[in-house]
N, C-alpha and C. Protein backbone atom coordinates (compact mmCIF):
# COMPACT_ATOMS: atom_id res chain seq x y z
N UNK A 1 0.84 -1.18 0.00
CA UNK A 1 0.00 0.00 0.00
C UNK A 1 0.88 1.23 0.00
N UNK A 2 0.64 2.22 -0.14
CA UNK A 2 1.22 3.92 -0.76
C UNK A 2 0.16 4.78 0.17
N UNK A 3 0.96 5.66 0.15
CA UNK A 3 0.44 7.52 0.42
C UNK A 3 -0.17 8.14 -0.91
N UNK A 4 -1.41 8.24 -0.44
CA UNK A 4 -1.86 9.26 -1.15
C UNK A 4 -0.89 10.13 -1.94
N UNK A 5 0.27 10.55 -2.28
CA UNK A 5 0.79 11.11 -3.10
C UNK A 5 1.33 10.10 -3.57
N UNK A 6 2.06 9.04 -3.48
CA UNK A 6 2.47 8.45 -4.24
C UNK A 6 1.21 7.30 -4.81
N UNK A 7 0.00 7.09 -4.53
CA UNK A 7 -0.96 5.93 -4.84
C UNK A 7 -1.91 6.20 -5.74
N UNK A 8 -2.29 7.34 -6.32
CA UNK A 8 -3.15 7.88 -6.84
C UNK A 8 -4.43 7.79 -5.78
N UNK A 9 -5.33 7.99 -6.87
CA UNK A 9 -6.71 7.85 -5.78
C UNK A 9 -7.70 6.68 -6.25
N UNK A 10 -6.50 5.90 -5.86
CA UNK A 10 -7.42 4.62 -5.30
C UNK A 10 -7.51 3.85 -3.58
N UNK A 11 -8.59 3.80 -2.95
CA UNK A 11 -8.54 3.68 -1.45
C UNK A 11 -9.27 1.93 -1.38
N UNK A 12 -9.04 1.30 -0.07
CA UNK A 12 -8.98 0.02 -0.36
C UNK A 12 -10.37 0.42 1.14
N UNK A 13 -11.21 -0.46 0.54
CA UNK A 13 -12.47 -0.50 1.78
C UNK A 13 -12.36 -1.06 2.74
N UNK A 14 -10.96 -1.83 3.21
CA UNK A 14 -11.20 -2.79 4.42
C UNK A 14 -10.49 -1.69 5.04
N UNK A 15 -9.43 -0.80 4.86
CA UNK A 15 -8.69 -0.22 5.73
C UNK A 15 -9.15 1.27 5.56
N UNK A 16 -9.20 1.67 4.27
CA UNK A 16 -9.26 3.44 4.16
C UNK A 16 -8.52 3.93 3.59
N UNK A 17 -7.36 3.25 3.89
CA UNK A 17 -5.52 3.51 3.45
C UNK A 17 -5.77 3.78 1.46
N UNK A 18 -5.14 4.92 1.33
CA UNK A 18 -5.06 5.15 -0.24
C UNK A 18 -3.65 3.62 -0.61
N UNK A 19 -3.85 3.33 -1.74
CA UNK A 19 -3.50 2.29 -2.19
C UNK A 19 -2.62 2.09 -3.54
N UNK A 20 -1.64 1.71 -4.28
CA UNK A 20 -0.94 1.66 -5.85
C UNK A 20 -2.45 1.24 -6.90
N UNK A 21 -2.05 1.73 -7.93
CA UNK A 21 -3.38 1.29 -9.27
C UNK A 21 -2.96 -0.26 -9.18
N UNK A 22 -1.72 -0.87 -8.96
CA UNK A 22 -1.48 -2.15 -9.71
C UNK A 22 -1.97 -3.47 -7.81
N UNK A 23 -2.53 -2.34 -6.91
CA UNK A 23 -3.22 -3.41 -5.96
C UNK A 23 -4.57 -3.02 -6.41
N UNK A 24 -4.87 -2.01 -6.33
CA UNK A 24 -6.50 -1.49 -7.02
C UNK A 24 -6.65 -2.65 -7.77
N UNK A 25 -5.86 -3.01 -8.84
CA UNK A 25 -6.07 -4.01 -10.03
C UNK A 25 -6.51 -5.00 -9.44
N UNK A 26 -5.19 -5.45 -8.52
CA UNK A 26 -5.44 -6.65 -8.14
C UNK A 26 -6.19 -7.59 -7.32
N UNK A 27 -7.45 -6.36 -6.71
CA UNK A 27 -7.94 -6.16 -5.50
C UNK A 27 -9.13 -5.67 -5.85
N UNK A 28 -10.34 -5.78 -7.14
CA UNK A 28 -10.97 -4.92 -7.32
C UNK A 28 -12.59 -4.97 -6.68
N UNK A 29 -12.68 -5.88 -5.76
CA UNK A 29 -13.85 -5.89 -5.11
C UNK A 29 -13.53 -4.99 -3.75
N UNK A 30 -12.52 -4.61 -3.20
CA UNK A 30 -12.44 -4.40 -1.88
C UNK A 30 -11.51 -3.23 -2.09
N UNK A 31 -11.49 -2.31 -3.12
CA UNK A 31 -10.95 -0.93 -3.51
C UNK A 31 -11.85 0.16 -4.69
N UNK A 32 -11.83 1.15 -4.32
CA UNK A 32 -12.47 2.28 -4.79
C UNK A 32 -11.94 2.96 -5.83
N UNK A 33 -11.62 3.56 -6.92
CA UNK A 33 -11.21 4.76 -7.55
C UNK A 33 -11.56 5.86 -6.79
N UNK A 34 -11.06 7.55 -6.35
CA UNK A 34 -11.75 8.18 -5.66
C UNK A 34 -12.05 9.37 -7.49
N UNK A 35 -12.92 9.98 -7.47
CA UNK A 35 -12.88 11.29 -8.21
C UNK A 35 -12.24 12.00 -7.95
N UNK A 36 -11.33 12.90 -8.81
CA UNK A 36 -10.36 13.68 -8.87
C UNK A 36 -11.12 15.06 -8.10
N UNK A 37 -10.61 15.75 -6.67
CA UNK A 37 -10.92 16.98 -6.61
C UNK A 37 -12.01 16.53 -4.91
N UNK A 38 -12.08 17.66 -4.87
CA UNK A 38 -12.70 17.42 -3.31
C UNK A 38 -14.12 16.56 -3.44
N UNK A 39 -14.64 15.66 -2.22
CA UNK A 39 -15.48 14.94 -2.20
C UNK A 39 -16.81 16.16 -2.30
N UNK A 40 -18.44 15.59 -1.88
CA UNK A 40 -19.51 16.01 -2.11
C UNK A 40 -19.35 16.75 -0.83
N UNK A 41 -20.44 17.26 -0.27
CA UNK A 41 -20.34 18.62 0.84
C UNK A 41 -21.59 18.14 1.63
N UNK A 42 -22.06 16.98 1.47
CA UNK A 42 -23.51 16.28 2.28
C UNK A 42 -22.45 15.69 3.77
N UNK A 43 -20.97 15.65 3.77
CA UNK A 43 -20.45 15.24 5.36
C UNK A 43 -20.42 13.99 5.24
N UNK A 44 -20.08 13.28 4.07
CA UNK A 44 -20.17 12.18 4.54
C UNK A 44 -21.05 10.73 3.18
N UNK A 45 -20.51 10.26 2.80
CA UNK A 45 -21.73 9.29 2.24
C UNK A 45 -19.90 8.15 2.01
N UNK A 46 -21.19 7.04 1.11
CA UNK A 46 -20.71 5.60 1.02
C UNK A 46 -20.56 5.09 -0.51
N UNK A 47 -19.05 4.57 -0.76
CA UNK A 47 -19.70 4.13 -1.95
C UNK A 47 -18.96 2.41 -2.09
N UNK A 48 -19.81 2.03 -2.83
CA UNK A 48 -19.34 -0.07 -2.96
C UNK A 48 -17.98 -0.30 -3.34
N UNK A 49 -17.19 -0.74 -3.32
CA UNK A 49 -15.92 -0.93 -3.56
C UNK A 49 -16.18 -1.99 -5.05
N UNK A 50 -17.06 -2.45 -5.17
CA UNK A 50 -17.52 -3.63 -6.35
C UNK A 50 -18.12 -2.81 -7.49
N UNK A 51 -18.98 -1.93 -7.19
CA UNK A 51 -19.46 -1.14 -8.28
C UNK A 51 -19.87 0.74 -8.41
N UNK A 52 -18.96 0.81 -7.67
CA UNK A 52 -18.21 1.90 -7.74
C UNK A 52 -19.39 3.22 -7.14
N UNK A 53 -20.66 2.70 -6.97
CA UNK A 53 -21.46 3.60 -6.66
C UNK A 53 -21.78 3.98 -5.63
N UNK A 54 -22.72 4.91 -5.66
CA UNK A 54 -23.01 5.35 -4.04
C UNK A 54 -24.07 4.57 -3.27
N UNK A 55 -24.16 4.23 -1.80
CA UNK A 55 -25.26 3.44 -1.60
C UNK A 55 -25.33 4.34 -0.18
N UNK A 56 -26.89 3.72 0.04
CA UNK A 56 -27.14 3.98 1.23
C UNK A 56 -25.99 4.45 2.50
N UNK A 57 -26.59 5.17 4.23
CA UNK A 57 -25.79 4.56 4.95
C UNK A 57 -25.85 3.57 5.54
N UNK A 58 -26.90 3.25 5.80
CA UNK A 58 -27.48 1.94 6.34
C UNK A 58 -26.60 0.96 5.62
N UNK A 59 -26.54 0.62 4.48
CA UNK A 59 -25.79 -0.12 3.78
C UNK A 59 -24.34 -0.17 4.14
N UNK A 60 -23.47 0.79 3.63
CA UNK A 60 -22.69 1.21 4.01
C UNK A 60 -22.05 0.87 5.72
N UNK A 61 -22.78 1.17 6.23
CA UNK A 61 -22.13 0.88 8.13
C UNK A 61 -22.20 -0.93 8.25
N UNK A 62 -23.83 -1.73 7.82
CA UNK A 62 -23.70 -3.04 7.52
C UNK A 62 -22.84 -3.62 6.89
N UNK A 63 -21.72 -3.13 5.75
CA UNK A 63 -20.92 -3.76 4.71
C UNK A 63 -19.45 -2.89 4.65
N UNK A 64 -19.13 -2.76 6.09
CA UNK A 64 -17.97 -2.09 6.17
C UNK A 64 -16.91 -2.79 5.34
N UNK A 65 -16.71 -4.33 5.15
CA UNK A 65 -15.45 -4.31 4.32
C UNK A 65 -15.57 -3.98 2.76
N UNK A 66 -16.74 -4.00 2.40
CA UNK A 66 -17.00 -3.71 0.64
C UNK A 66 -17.06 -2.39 0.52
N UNK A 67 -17.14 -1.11 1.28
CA UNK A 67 -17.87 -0.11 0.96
C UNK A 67 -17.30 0.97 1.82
N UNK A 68 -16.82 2.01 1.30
CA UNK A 68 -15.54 3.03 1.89
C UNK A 68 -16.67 4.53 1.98
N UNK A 69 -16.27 4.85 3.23
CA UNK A 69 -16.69 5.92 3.50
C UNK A 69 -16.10 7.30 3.44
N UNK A 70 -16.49 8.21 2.58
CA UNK A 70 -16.13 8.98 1.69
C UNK A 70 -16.36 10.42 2.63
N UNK A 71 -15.43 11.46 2.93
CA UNK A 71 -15.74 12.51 3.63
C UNK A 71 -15.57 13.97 3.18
């Protein structure tokens, strides 16, 4: 795993920890791409580490290792 400057923005859902593209690869159920540039301004939401979208929080707090919480 990498620093955020050296990892790009990919973050791994079991830990949080920003991560290299070539574990992202290798790892792609249980890591995120993040969007380039500051997150949304709602404080907070969730997105699946499997399909890249946003879900519930309810979801989200139930499926802590698939699903990274975004601030």
């Amino acid at each position: 795993m990498a620093g955020k400057g050296s990892g790009g923005n990919y973050r791994s859902a079991k830990s949080g920890r920003y991560v290299t593209k070539s574990y992202a690869t290798s790892h792609p159920r249980t890591t995120v791409k993040e969007a380039p540039g500051k997150s949304g301004s709602t404080g907070g939401s969730y997105r699946s580490a499997s399909s890249g979208r946003f879900v519930t929080a309810k979801h989200g707090k139930a499926n802590p290792t698939t699903t990274l919480r975004e601030k």
